[in-house]
N, C-alpha and C. Protein backbone atom coordinates (compact mmCIF):
# COMPACT_ATOMS: atom_id res chain seq x y z
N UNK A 1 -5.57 -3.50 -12.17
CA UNK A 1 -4.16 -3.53 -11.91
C UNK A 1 -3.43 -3.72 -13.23
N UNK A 2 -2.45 -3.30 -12.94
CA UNK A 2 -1.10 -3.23 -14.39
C UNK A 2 -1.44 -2.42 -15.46
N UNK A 3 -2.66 -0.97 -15.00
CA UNK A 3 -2.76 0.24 -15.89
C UNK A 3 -1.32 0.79 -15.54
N UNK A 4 -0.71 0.62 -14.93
CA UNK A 4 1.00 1.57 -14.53
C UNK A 4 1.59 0.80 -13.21
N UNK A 5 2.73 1.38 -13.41
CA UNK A 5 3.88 0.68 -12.19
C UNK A 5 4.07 1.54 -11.23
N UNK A 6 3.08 2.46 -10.79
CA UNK A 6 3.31 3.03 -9.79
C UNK A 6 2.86 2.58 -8.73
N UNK A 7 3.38 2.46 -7.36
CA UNK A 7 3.10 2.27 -5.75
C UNK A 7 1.70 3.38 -5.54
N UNK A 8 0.60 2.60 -5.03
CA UNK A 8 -0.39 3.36 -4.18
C UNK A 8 -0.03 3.78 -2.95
N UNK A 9 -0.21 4.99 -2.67
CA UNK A 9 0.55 5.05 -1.37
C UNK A 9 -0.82 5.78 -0.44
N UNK A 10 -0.87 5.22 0.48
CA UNK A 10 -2.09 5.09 1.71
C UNK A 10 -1.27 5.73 3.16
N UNK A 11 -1.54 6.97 2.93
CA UNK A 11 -1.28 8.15 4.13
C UNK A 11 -1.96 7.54 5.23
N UNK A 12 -1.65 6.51 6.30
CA UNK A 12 -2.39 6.47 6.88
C UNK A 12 -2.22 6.98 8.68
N UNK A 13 -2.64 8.06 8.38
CA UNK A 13 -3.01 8.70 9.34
C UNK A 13 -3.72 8.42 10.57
N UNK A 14 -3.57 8.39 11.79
CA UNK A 14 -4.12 7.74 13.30
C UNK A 14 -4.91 6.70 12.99
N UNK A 15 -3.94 5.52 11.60
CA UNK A 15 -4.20 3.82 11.52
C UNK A 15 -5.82 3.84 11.15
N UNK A 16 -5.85 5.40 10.13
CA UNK A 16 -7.10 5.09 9.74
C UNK A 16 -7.71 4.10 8.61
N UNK A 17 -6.69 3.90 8.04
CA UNK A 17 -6.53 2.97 6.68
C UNK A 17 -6.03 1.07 7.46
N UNK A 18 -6.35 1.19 8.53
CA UNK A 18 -5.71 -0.06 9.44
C UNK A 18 -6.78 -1.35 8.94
N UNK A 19 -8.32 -0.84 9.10
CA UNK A 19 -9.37 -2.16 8.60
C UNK A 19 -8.51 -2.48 7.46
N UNK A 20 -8.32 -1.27 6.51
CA UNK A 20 -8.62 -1.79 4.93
C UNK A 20 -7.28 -2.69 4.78
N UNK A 21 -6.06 -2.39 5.28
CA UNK A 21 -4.69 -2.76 5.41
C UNK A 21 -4.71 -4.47 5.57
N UNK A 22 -5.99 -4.76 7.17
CA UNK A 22 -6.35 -5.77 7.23
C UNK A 22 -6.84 -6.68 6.62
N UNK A 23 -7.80 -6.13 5.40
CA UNK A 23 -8.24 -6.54 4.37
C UNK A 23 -7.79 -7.02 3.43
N UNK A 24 -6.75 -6.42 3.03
CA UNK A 24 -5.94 -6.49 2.14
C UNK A 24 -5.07 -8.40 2.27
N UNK A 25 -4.68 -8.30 3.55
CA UNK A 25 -3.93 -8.94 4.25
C UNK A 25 -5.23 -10.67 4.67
N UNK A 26 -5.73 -10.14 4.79
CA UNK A 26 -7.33 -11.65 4.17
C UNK A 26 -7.51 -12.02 2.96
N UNK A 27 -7.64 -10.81 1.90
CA UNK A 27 -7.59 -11.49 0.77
C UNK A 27 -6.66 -11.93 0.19
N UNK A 28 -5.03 -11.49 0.28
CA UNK A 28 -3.97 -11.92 0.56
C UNK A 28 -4.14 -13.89 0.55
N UNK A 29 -4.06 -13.66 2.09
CA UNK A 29 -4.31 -15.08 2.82
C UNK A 29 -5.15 -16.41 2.09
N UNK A 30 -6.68 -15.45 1.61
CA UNK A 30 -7.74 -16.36 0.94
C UNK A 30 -7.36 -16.27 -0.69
N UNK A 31 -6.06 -16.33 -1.28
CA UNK A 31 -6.02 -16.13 -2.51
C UNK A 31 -6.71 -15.09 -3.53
N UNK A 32 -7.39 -14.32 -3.15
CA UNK A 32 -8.01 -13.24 -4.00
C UNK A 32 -7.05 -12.16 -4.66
N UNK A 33 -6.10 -12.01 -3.73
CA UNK A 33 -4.88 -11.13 -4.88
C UNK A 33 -3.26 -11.96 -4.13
N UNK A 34 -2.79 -11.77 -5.47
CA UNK A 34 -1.27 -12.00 -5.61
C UNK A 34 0.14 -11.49 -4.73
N UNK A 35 0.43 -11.96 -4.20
CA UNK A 35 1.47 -11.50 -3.42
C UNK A 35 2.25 -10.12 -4.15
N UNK A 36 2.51 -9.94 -5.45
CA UNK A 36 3.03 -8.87 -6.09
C UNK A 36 1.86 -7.99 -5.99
N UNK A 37 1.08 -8.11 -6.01
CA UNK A 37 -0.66 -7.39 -5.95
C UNK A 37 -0.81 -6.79 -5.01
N UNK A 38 -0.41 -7.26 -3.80
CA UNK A 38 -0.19 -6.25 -2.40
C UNK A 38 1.01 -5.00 -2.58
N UNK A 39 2.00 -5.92 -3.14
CA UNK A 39 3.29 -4.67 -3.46
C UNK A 39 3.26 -3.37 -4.00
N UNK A 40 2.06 -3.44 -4.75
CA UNK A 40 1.41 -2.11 -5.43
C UNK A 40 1.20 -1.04 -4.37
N UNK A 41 0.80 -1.33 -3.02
CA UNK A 41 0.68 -0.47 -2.07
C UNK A 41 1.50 -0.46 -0.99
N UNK A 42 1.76 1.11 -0.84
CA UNK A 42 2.99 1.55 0.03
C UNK A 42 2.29 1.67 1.11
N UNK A 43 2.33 2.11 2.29
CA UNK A 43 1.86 2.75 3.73
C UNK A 43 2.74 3.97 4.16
N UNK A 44 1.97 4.90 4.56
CA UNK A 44 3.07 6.30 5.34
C UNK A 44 2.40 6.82 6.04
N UNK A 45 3.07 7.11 7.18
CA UNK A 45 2.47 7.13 8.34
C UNK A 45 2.74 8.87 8.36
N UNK A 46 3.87 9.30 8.08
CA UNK A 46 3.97 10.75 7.99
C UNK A 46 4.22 11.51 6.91
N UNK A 47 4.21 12.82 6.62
CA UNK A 47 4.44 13.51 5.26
C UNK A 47 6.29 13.36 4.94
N UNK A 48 6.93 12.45 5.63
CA UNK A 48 8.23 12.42 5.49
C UNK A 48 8.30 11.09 4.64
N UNK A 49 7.83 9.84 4.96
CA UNK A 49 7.48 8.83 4.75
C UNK A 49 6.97 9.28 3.44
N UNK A 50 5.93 9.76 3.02
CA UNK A 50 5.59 9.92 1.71
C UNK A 50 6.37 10.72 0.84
N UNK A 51 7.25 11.61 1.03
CA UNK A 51 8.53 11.97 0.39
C UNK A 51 9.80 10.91 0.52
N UNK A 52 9.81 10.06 1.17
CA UNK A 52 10.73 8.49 1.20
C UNK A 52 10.52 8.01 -0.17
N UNK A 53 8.94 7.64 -0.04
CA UNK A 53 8.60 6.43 -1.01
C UNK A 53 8.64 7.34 -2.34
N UNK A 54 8.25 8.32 -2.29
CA UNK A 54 8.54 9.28 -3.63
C UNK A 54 9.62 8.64 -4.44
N UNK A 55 10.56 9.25 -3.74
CA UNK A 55 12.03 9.50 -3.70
C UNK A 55 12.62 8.22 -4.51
N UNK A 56 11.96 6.93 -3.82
CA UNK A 56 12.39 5.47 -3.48
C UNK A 56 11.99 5.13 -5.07
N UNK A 57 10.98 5.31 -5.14
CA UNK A 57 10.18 5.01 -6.59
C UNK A 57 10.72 5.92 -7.61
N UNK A 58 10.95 6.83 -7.56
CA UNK A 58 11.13 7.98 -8.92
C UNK A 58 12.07 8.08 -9.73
């Protein structure tokens, strides 16, 4: 983390990215990453959503 300031953005498609989301959201909880550390990653559920966050960021 902090090679660049760009948002990961996780297409997640029929909540296939939902475990890892969960994951995220444990290590979260158990101190393993930083509350700004989650912020790095976006979620989009549709190809509209990922032209949002584009947009939002650029």
């Amino acid at each position: 983390m902090g090679l660049h300031d760009k948002p990961v953005i996780l297409y997640n498609v029929n909540g296939f990215y939902d475990a890892l989301l969960q994951h995220f959201k444990i290590m979260l909880e158990e101190g393993f990453i930083r509350a700004e550390q989650k912020s790095f990653f976006r979620v989009a559920t549709t190809p509209e959503d990922i032209v949002r966050l584009l947009k939002k960021h650029g």
